[in-house]
Protein backbone atom coordinates (compact mmCIF):
# COMPACT_ATOMS: atom_id res chain seq x y z
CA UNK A 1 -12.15 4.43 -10.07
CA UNK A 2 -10.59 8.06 -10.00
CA UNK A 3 -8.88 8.67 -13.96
CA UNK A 4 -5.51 10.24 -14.07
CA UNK A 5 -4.97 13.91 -15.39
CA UNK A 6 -4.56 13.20 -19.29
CA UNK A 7 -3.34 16.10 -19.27
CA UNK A 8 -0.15 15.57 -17.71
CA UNK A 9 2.24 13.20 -19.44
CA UNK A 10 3.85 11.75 -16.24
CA UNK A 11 0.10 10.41 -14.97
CA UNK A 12 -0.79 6.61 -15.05
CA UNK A 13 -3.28 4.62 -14.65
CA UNK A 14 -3.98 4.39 -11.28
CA UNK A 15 -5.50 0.75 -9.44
CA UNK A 16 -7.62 -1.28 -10.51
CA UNK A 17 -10.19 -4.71 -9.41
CA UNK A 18 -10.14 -4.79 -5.03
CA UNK A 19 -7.66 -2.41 -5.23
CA UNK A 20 -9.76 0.20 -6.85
CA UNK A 21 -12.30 -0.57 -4.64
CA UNK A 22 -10.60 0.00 -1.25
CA UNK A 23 -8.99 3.33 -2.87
CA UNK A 24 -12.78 5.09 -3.70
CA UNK A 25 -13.70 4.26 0.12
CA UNK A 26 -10.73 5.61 1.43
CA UNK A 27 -10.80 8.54 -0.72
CA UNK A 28 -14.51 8.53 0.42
CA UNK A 29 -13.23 8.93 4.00
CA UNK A 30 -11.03 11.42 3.52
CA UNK A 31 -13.82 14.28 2.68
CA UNK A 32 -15.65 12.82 6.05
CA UNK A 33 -15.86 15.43 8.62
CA UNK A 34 -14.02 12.81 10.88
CA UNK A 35 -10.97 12.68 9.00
CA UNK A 36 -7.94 14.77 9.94
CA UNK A 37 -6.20 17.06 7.90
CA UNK A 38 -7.63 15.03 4.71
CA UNK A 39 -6.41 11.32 6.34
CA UNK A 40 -9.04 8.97 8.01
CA UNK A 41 -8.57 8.09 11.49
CA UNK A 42 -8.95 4.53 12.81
CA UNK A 43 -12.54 5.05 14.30
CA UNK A 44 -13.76 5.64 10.43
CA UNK A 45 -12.67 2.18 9.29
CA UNK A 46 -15.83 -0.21 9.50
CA UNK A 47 -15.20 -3.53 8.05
CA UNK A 48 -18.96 -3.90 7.60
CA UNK A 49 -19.01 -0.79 5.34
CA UNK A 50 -15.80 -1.55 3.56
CA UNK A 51 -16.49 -2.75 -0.11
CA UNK A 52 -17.93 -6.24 0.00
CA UNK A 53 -15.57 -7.16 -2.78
CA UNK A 54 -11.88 -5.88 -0.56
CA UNK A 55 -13.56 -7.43 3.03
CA UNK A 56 -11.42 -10.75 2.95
CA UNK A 57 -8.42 -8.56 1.29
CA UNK A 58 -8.29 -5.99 3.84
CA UNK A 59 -5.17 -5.55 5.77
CA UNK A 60 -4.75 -3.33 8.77
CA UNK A 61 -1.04 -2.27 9.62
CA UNK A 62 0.19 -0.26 12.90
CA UNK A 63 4.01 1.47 12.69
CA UNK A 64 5.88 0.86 15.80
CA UNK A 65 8.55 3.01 16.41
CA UNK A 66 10.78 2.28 13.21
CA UNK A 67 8.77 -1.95 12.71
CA UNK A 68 5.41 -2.75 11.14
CA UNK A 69 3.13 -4.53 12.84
CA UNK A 70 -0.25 -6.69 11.61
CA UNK A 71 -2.83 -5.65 13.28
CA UNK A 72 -5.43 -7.17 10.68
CA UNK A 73 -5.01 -9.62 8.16
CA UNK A 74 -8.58 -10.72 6.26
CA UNK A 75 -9.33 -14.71 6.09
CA UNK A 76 -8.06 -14.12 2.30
CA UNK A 77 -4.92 -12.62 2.74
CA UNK A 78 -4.24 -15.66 5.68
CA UNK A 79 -5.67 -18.03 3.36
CA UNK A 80 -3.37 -17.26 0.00
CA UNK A 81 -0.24 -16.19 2.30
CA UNK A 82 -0.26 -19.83 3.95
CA UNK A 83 0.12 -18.17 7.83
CA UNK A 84 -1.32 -16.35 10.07
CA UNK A 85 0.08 -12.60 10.38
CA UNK A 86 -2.09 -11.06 12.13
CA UNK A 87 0.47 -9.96 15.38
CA UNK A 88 4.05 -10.57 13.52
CA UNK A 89 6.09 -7.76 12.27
CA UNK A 90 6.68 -7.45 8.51
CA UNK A 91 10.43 -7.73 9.03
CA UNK A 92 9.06 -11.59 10.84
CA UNK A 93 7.27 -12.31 7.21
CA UNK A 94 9.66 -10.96 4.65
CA UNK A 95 13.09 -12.24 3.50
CA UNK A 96 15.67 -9.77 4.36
CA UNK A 97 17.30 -9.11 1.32
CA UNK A 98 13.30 -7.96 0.27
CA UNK A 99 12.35 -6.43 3.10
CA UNK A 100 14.22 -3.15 2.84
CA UNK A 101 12.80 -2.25 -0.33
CA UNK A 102 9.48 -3.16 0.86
CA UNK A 103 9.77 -1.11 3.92
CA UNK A 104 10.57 1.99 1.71
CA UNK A 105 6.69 1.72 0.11
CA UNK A 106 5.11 1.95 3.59
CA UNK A 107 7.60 4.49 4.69
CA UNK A 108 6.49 6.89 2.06
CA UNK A 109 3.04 5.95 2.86
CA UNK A 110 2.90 7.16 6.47
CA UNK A 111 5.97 9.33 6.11
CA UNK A 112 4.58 11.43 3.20
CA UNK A 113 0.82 10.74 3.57
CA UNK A 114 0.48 9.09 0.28
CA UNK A 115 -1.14 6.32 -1.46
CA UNK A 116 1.08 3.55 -2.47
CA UNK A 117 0.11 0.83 -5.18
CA UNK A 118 2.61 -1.64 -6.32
CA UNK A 119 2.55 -5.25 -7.41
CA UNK A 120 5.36 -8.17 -6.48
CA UNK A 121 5.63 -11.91 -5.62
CA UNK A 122 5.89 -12.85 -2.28
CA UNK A 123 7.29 -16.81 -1.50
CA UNK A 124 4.11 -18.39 0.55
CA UNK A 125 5.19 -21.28 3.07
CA UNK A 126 3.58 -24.10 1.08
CA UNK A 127 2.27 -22.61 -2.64
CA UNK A 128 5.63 -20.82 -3.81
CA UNK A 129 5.50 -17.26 -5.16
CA UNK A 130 2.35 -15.62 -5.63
CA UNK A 131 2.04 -12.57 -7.57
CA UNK A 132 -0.30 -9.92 -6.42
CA UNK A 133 -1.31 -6.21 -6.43
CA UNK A 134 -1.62 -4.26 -2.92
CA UNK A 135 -2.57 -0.91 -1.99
CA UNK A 136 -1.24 1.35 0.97
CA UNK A 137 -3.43 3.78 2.62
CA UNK A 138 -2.38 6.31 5.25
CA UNK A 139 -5.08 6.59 8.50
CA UNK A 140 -4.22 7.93 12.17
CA UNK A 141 -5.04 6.28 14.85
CA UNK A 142 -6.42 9.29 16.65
CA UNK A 143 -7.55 12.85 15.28
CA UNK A 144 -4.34 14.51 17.04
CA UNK A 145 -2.41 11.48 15.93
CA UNK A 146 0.33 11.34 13.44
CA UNK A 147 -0.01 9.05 10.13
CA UNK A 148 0.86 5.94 12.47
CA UNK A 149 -1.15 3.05 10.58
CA UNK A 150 -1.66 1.91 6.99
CA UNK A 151 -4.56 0.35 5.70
CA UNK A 152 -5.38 -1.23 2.16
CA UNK A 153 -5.97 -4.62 -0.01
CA UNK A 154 -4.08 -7.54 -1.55
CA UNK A 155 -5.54 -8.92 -4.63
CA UNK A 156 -3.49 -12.10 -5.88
CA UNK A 157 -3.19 -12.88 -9.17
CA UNK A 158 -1.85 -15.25 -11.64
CA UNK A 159 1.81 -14.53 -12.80
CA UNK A 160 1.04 -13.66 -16.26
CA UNK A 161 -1.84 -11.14 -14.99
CA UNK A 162 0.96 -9.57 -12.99
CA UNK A 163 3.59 -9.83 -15.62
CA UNK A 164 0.97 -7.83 -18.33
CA UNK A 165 0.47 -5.27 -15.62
CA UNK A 166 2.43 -2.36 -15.90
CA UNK A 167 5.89 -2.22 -15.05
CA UNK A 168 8.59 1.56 -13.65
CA UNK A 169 12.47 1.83 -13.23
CA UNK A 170 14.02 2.27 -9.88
CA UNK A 171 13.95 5.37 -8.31
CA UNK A 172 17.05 7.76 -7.51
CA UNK A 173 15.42 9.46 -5.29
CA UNK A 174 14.50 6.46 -3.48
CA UNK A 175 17.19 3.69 -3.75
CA UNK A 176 16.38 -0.31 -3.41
CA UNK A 177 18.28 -3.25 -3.07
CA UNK A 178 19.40 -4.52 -6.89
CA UNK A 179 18.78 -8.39 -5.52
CA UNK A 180 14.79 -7.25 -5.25
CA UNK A 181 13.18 -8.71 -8.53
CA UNK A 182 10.18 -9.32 -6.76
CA UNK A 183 9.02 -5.69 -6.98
CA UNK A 184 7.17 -5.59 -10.70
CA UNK A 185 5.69 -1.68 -10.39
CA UNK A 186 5.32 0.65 -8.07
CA UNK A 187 3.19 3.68 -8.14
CA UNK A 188 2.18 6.51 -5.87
CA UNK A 189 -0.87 9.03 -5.59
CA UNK A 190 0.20 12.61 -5.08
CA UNK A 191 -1.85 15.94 -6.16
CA UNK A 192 -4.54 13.99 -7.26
CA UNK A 193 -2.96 11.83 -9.97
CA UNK A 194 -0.70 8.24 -10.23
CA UNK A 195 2.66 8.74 -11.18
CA UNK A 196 5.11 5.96 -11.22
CA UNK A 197 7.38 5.93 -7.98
CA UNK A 198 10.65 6.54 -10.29
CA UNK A 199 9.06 10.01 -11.50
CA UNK A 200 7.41 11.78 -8.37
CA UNK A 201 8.91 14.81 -7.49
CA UNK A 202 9.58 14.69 -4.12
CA UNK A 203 12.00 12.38 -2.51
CA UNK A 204 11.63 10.63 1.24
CA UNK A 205 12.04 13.13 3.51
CA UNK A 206 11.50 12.35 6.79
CA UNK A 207 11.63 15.49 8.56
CA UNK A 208 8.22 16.06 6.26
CA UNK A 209 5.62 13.69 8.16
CA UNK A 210 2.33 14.51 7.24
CA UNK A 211 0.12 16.18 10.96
């Protein structure tokens, strides 16, 4: 797992267990000859190559116009979530008083070209709320493609793993909805180092989306 720049005060820790995993191979893609302008495209993404520990974690995510659509949900992800999602738009899964703020993470994923790590509880159909730590990864579908899909892992945990993890304010820069307490931390991977999302620079800017 890449370390954070001691060096600067405002790195953290960046993800760790599946999570960690899935962020070395993308990372690993990245410096491919394939991959444009630093992001993978879709043709890079083998799930037989993909860490055998993220393979029932991985999650494959296509941005439609101004929705989210599952493209790929691993038998894990289906498995823990209660449902199939593979097809269904996030705004289809998600509450709507939680789906704004969750939108925000994957719209500075593809938006800005960045990593995105955060952890939450989301309320499964028939086992409650499950806490868990996911990753967003920015990949083009095509070479000459905008960032148009995101890719990463789920790992679930146990609500006291989650609640020892480690825990950032809410942004200015990037305002969310006060009535979403599901959100526990949020980070995001910029310059080559984790910074929590409440103390990166640059705020969402969509006239900035990444060629």
């Amino acid at each position: 797992m890449t370390e954070p720049d001691q060096t600067d005060a405002r790195s953290v820790p960046g993800p760790v267990g599946i999570c960690a995993d899935v962020f070395d191979h993308w990372r690993a893609l990245c410096r491919q000859e394939a991959a444009a302008l630093g992001i993978p495209v879709r043709d890079q993404i083998d799930l037989l190559t993909l860490p055998k520990s993220a393979r029932g974690n991985f999650f494959l995510i296509e941005r439609r116009e101004d929705r989210y659509l599952v493209r790929l949900a691993s038998t894990t992800l289906v498995d823990n979530m209660g449902t199939e999602t593979t097809g269904k738009y996030l705004d289809e899964l998600m509450r709507p008083e939680i789906y704004p703020a969750r939108r925000a993470l994957f719209d500075f994923c593809v938006h800005q070209g960045c990593p995105v790590y955060y952890g939450a509880t989301l309320a499964a159909p028939t086992r409650g709320h499950i806490a868990f730590r996911r990753i967003l990864l920015p990949l083009r579908s095509a070479a000459d493609a905008d960032i148009d899909l995101v890719c990463g892992a789920m790992e679930f945990l146990s609500a006291q793993e989650l609640a020892d993890g480690p825990s950032t304010a809410t942004s200015s820069a990037l305002p969310e909805p006060a009535d979403d307490k599901g959100l526990v931390f949020r980070r995001v991977f910029r310059s080559d180092r984790w910074t929590d999302w409440s103390d990166d620079p640059l705020p969402l800017d969509e006239t900035q989306v990444s060629r």
